[in-house]
C-alpha atoms as a PDB file:
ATOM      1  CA  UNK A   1       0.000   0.000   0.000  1.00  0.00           C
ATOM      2  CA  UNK A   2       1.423   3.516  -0.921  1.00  0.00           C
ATOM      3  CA  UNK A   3       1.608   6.901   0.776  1.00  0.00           C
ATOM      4  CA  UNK A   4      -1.914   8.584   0.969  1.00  0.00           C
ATOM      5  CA  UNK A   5      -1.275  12.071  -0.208  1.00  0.00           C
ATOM      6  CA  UNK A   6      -3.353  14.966   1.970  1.00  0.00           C
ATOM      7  CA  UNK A   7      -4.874  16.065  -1.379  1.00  0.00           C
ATOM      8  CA  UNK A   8      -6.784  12.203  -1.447  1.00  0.00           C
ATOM      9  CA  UNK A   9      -7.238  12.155   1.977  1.00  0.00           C
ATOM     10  CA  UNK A  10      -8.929  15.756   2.029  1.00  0.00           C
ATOM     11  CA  UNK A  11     -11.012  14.635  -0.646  1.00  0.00           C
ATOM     12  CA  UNK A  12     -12.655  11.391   0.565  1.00  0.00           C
ATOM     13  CA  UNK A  13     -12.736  12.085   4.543  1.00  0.00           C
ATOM     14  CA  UNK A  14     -12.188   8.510   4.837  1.00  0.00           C
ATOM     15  CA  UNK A  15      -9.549   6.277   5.233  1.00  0.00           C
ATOM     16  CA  UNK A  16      -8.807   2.666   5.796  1.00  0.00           C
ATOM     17  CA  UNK A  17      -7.450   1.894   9.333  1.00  0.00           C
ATOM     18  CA  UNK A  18      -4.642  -0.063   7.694  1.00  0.00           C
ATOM     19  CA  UNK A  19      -3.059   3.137   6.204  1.00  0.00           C
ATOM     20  CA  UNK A  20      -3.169   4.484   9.782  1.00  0.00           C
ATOM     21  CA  UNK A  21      -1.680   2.009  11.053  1.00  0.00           C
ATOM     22  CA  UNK A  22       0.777   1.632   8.431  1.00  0.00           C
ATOM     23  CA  UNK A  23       1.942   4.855   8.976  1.00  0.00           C
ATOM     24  CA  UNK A  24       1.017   5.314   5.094  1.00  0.00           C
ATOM     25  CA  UNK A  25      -0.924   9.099   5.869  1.00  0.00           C
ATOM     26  CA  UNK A  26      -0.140  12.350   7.773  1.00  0.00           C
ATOM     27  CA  UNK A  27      -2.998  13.915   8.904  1.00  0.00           C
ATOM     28  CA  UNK A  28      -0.747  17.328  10.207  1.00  0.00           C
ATOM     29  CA  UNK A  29      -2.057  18.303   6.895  1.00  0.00           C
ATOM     30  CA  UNK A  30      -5.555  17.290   6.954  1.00  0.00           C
ATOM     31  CA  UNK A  31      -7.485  20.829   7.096  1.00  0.00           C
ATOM     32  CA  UNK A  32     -10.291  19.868   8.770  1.00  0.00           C
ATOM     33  CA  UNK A  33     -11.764  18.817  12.132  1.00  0.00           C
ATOM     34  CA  UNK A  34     -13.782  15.983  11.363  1.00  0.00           C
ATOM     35  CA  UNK A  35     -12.591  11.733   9.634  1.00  0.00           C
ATOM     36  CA  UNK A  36     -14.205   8.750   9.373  1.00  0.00           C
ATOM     37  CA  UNK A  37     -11.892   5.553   9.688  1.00  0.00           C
ATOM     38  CA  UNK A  38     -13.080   2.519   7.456  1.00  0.00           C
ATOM     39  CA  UNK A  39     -12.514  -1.174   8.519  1.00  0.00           C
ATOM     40  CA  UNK A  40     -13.597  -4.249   6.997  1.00  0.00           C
ATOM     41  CA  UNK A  41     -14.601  -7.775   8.063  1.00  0.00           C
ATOM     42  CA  UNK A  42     -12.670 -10.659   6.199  1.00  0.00           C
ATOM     43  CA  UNK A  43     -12.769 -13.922   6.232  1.00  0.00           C
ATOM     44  CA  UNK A  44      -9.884 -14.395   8.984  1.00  0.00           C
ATOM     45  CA  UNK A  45     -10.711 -11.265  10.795  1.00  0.00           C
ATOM     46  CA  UNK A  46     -12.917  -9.230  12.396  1.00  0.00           C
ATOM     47  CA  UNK A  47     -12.751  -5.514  12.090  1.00  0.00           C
ATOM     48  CA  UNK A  48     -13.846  -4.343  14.929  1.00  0.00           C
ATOM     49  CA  UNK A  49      -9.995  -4.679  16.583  1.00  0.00           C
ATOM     50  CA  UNK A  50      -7.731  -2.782  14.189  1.00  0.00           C
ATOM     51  CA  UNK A  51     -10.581  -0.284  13.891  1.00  0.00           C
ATOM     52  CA  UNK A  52     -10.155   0.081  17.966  1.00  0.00           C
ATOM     53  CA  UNK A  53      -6.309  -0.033  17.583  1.00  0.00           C
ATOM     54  CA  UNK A  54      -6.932   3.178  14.983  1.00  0.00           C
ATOM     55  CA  UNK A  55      -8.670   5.042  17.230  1.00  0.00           C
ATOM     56  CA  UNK A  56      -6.484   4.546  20.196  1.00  0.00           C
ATOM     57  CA  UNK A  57      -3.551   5.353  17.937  1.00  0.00           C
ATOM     58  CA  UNK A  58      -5.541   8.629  16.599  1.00  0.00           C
ATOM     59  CA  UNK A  59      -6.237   9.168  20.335  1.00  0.00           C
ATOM     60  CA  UNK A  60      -2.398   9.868  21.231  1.00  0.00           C
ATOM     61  CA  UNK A  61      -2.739  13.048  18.618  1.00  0.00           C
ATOM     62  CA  UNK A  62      -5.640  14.748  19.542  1.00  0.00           C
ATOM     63  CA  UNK A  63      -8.341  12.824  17.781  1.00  0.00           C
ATOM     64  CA  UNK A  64     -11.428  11.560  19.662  1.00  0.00           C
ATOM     65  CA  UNK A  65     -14.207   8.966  18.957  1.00  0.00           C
ATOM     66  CA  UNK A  66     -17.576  10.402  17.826  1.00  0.00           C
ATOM     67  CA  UNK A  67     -19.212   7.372  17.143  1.00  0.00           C
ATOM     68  CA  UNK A  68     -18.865   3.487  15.405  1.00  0.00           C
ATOM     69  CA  UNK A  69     -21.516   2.465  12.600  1.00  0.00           C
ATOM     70  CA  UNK A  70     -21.332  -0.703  11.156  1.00  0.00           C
ATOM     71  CA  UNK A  71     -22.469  -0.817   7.375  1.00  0.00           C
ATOM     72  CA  UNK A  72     -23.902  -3.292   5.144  1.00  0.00           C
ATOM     73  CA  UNK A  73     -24.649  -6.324   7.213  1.00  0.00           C
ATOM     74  CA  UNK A  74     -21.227  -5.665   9.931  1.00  0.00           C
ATOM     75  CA  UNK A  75     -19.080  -6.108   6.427  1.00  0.00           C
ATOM     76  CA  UNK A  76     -17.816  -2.925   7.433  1.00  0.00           C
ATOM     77  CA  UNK A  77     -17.474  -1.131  10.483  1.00  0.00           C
ATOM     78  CA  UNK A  78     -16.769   3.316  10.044  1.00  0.00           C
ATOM     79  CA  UNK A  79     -15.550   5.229  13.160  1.00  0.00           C
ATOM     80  CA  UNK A  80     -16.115   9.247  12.895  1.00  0.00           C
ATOM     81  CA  UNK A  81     -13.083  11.063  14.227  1.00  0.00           C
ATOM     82  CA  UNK A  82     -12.606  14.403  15.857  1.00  0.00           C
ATOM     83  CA  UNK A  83      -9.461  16.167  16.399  1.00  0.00           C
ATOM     84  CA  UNK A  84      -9.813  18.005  19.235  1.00  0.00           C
ATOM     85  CA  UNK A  85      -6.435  19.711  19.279  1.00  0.00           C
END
């Protein structure tokens, strides 16, 4: 998976918890307040953890949980961020 640039990221509002946890994104650029992290359910794995790890990663630089949605029969699972710093 490559670098997400902050021009794609500003766009969409939404990114997958494995580029956050990848390190693949830096949201110092991200100009606004408000991001919903996107997880997915597979076939060896829920989604509900790495979504949590996400947010508790997020949570060490000023982002907060809003609220978690799951979509489309629990396939996948969206957490709305807010940075609060």
């Amino acid at each position: 998976m490559s670098f997400m640039s902050p021009q794609q990221l500003a766009q969409d509002r939404v990114v997958e918890v494995e580029v956050i946890l990848g390190g693949q994104v830096d949201l110092r650029a991200y100009p606004y307040r408000h991001l919903v992290l996107k997880a997915r359910h597979t076939f060896s794995r829920s989604a509900f953890p790495p979504l949590m790890e996400a947010v508790e990663h997020l949570s060490n630089y000023g982002w907060e949980l809003v609220n978690i949605v799951a979509v489309g029969e629990g396939h996948h699972i969206y957490a709305a961020m807010r940075r609060t710093a």
